[in-house]
C-alpha atoms as a PDB file:
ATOM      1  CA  UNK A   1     128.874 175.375  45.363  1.00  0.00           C
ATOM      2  CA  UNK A   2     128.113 172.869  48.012  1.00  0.00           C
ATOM      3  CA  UNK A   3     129.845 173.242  51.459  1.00  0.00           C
ATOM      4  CA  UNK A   4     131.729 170.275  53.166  1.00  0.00           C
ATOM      5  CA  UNK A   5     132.094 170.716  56.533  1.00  0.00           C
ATOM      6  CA  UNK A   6     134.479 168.436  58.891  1.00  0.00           C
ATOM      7  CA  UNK A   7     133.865 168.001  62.444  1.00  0.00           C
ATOM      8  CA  UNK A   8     136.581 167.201  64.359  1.00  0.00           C
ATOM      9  CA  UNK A   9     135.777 165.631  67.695  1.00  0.00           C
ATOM     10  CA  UNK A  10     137.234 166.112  71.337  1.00  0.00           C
ATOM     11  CA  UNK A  11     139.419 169.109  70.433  1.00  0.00           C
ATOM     12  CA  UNK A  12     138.072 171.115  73.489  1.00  0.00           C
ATOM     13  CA  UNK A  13     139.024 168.246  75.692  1.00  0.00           C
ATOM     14  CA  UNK A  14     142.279 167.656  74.056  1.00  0.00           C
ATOM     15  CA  UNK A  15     143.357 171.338  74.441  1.00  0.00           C
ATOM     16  CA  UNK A  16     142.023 171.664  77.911  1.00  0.00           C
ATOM     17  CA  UNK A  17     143.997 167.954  78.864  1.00  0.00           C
ATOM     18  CA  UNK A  18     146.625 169.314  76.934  1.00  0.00           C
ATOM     19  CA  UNK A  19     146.934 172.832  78.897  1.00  0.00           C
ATOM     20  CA  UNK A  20     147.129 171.100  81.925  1.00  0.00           C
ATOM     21  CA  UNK A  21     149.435 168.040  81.646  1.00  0.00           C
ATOM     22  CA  UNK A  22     151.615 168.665  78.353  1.00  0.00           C
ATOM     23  CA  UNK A  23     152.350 172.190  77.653  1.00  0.00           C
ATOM     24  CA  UNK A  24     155.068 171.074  74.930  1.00  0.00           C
ATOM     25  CA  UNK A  25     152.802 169.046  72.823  1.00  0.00           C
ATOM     26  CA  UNK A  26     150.078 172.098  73.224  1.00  0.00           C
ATOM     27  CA  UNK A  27     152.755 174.095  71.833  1.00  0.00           C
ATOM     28  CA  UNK A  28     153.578 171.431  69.089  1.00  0.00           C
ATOM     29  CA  UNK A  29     149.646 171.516  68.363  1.00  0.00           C
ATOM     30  CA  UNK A  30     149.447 174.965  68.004  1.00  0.00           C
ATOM     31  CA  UNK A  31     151.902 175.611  65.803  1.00  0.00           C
ATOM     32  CA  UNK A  32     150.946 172.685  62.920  1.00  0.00           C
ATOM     33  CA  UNK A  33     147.333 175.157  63.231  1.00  0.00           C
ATOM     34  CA  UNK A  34     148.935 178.420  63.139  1.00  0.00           C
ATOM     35  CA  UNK A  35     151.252 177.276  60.028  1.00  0.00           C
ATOM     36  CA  UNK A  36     148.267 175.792  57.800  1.00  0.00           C
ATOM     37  CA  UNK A  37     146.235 178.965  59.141  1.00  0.00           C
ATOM     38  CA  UNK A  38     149.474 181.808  58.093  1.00  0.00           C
ATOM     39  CA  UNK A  39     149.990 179.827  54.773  1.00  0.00           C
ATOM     40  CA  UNK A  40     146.145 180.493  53.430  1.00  0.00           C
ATOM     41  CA  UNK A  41     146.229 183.951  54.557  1.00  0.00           C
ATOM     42  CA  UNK A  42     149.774 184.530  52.430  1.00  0.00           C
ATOM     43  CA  UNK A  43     147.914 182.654  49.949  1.00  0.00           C
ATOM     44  CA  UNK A  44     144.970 184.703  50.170  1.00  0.00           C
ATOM     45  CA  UNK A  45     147.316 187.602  50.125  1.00  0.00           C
ATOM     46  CA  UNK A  46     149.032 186.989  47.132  1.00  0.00           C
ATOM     47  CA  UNK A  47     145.536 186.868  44.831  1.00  0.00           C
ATOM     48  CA  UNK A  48     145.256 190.717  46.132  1.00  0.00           C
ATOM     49  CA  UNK A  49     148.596 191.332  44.374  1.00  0.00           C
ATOM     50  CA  UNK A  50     147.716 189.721  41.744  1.00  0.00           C
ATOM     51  CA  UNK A  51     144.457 191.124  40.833  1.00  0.00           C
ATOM     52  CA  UNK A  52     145.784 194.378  41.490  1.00  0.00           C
ATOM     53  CA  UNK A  53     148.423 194.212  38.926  1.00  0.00           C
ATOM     54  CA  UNK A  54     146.315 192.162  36.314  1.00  0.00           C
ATOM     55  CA  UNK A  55     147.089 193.187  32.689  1.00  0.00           C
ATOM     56  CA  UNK A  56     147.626 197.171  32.262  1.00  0.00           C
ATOM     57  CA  UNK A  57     145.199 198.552  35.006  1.00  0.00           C
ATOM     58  CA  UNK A  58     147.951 198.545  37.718  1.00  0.00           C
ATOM     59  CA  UNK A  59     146.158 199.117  41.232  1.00  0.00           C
ATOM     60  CA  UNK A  60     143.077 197.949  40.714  1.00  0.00           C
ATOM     61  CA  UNK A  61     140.985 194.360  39.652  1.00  0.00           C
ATOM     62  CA  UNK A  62     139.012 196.469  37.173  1.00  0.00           C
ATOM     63  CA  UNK A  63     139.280 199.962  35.716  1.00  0.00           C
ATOM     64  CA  UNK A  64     136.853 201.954  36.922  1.00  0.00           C
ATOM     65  CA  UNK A  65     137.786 200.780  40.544  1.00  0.00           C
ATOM     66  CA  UNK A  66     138.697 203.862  42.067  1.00  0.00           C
ATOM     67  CA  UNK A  67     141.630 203.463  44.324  1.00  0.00           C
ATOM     68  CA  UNK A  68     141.679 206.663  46.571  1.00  0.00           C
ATOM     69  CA  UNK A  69     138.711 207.382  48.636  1.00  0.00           C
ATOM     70  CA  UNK A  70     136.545 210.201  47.474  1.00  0.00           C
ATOM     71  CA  UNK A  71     135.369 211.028  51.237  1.00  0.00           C
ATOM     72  CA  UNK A  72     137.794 210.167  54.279  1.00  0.00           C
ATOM     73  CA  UNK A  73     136.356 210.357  57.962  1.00  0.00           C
ATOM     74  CA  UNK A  74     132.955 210.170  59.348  1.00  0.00           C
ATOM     75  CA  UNK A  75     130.213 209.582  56.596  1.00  0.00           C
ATOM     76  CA  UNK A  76     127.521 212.780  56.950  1.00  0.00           C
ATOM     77  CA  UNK A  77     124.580 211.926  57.814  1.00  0.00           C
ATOM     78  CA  UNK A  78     121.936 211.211  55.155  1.00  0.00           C
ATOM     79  CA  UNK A  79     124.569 210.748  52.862  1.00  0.00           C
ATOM     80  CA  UNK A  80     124.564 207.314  50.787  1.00  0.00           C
ATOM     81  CA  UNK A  81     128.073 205.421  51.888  1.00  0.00           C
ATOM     82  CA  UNK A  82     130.483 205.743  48.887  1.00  0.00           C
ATOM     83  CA  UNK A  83     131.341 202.501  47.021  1.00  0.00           C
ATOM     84  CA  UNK A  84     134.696 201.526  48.829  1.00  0.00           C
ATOM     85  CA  UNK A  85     137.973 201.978  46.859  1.00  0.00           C
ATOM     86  CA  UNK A  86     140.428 199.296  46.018  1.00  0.00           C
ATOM     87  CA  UNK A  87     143.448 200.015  48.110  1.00  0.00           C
ATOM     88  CA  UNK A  88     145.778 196.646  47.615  1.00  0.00           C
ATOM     89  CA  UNK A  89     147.268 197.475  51.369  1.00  0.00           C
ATOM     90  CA  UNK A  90     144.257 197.987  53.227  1.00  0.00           C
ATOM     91  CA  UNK A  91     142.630 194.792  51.259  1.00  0.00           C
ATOM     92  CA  UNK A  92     145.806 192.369  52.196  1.00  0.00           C
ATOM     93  CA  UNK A  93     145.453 193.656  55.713  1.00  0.00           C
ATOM     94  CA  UNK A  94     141.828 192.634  55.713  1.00  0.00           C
ATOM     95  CA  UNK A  95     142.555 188.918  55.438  1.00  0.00           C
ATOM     96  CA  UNK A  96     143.608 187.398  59.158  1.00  0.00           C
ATOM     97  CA  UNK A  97     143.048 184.418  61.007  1.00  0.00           C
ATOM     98  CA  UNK A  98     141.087 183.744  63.971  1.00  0.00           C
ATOM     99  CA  UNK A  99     141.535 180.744  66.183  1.00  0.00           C
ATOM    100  CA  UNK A 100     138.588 182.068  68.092  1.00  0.00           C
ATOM    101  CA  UNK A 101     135.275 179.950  68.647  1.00  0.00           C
ATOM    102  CA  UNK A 102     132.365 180.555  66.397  1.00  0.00           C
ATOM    103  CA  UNK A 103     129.378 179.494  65.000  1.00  0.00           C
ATOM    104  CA  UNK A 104     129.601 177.738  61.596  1.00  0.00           C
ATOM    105  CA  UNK A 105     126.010 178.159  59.996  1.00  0.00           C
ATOM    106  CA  UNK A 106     123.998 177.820  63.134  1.00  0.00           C
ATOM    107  CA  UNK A 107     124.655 174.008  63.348  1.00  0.00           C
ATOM    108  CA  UNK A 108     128.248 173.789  65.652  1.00  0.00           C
ATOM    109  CA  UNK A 109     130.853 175.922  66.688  1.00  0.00           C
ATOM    110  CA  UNK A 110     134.589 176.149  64.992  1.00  0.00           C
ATOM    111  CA  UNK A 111     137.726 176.514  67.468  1.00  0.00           C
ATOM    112  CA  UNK A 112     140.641 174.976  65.015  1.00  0.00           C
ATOM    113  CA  UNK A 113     140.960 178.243  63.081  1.00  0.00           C
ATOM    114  CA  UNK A 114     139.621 180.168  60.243  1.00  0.00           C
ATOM    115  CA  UNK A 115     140.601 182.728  57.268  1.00  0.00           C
ATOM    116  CA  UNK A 116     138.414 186.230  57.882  1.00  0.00           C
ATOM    117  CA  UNK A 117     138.343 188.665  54.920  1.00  0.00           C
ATOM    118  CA  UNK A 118     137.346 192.423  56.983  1.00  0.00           C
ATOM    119  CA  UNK A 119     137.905 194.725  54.170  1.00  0.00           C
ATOM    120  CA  UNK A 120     134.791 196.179  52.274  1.00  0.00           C
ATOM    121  CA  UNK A 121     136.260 196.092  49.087  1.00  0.00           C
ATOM    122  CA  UNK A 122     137.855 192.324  49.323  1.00  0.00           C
ATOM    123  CA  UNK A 123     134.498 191.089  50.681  1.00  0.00           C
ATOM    124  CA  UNK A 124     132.962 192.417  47.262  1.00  0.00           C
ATOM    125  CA  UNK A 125     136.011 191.275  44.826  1.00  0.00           C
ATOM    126  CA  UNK A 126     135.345 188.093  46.912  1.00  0.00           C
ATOM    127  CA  UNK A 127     131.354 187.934  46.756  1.00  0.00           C
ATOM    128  CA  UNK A 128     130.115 189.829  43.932  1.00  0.00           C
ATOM    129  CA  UNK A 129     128.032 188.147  41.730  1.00  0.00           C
ATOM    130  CA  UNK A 130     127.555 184.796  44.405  1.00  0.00           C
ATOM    131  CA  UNK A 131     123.937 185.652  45.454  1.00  0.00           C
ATOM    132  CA  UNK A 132     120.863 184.918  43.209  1.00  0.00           C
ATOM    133  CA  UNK A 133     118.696 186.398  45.294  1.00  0.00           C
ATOM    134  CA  UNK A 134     117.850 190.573  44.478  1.00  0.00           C
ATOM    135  CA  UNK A 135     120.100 190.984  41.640  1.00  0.00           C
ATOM    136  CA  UNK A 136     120.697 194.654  40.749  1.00  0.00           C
ATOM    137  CA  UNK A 137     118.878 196.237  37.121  1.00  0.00           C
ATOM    138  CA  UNK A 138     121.572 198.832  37.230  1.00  0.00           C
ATOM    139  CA  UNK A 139     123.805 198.666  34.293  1.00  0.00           C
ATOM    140  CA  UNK A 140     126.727 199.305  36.153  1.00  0.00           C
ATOM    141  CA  UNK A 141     126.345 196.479  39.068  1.00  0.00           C
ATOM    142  CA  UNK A 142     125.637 193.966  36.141  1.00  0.00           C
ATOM    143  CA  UNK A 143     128.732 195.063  34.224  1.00  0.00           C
ATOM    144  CA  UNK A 144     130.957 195.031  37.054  1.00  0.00           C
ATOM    145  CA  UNK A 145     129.914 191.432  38.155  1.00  0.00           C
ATOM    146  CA  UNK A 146     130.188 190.391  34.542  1.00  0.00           C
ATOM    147  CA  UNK A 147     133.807 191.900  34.216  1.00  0.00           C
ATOM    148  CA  UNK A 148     134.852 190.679  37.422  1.00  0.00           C
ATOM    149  CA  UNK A 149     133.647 186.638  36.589  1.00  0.00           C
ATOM    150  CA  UNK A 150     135.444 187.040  33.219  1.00  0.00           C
ATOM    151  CA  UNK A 151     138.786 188.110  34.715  1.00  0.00           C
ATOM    152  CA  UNK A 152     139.428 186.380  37.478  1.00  0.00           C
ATOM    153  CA  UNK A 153     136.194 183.666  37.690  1.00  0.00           C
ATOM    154  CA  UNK A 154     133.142 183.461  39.787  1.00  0.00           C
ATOM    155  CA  UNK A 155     132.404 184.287  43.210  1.00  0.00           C
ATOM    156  CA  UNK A 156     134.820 183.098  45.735  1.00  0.00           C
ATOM    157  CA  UNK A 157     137.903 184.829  44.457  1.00  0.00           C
ATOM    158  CA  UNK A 158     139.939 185.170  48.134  1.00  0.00           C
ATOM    159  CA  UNK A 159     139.530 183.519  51.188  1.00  0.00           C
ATOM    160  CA  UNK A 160     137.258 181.035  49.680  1.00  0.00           C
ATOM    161  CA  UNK A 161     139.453 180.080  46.834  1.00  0.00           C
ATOM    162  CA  UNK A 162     142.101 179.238  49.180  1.00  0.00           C
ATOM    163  CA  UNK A 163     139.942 177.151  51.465  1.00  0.00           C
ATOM    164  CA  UNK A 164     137.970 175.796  48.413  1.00  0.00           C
ATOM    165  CA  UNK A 165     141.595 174.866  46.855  1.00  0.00           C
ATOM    166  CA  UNK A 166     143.444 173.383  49.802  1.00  0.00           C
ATOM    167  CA  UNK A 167     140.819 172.495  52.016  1.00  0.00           C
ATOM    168  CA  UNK A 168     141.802 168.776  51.779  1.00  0.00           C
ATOM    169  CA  UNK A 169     145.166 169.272  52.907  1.00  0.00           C
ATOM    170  CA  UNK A 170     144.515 171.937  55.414  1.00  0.00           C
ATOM    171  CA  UNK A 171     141.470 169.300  56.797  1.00  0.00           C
ATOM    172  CA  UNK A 172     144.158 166.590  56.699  1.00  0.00           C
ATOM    173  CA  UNK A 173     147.035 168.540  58.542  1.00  0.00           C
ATOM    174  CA  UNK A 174     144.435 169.585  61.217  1.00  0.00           C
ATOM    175  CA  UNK A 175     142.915 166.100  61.763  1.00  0.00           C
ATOM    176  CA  UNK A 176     146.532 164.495  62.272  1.00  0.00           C
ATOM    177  CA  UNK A 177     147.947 167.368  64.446  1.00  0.00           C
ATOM    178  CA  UNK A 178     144.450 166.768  66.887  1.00  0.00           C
ATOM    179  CA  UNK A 179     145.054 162.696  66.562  1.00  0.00           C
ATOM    180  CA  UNK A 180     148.746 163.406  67.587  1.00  0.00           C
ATOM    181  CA  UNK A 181     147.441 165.549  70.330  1.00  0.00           C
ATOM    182  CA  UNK A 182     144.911 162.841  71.940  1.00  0.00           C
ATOM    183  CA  UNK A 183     148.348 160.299  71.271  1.00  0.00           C
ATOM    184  CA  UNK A 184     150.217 162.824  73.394  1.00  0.00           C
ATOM    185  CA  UNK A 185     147.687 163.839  75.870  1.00  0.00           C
ATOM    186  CA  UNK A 186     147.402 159.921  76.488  1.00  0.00           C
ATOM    187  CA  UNK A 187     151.185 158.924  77.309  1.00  0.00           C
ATOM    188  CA  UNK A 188     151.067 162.687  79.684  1.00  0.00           C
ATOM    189  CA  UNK A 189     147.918 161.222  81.455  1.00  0.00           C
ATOM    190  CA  UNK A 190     149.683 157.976  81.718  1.00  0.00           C
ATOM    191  CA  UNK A 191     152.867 159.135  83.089  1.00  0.00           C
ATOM    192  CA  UNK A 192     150.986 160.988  85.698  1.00  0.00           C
ATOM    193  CA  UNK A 193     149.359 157.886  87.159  1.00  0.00           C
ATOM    194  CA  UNK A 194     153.190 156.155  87.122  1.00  0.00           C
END
């Protein structure tokens, strides 16, 4: 899968003109973000439901998913970290947003906003089977990706799906809200030299 990236320019001067001459368009701003940014994560969201109630399993994306941890607390030491269970809750909880700045593949940072998965199970529903590089022998790891890509398709099953599906629109919506923003922060600027 190839990644797209869009760069939107003068968003840190925007905000910062914004913040100090037009707190209502800020606020206008800021919302268009946080809307596109709450409706992938409830998007998001909703694939955990549904992959925990696909066909007659009923908790879980695949059978042998356990669903209760087999150790709760502090891991002992020397012992190998149990494979984490699929717990639907703890999964949809895992999937926020950040509007915080951050570095997108080394290259440039990202303030506009972005969908996080945390949880160690939804990163490997979401991931397992992506990489190429040191693919497991083990029977089990083979079967598991295999069952997981026939159910519910490769890698990219969460958070990327979402972006990967409505990255357009979510691009879009973000590009006009910041070209709205410079509009506004212009006419505040302009007012204030009146």
């Amino acid at each position: 899968m190839a990644q797209q990236h869009v760069i939107l320019t003068g968003m840190h001067e925007t905000i910062a003109g914004l913040k100090k001459f037009d707190k209502n368009n800020l606020a206008k701003f800021n919302k268009i973000i946080n809307n596109e940014l709450r409706q992938a994560k409830q998007a998001a969201q909703a694939l955990v439901v549904e992959a925990s109630t696909h066909g007659d399993l009923q908790n879980s994306p695949l059978s042998n998913w356990k669903t209760k941890p087999t150790l709760i607390g502090p891991q002992p030491r020397g012992k190998k970290r149990d494979f984490p269970s699929w717990d639907p809750g703890q999964v949809i909880q895992g999937i926020s947003t950040s509007k915080a700045e951050g570095k997108v593949l080394g290259d440039y940072t990202t303030s506009a906003g972005s969908l996080i998965n945390k949880s160690a199970a939804g990163y490997i529903f979401e991931l397992a089977g992506r990489s190429t590089r040191k693919v497991s022998s083990d029977p089990r790891s083979v079967a598991f990706k295999k069952n997981l890509e026939k159910r519910f398709g490769p890698a990219s099953r969460l958070v990327y799906k979402i972006v990967d599906r409505d990255r357009i629109r979510i691009e879009m919506a973000f590009y006009y809200a910041l070209e709205q923003a410079k509009i506004d922060l212009q006419r505040a600027l302009e007012t204030q030299k009146n």
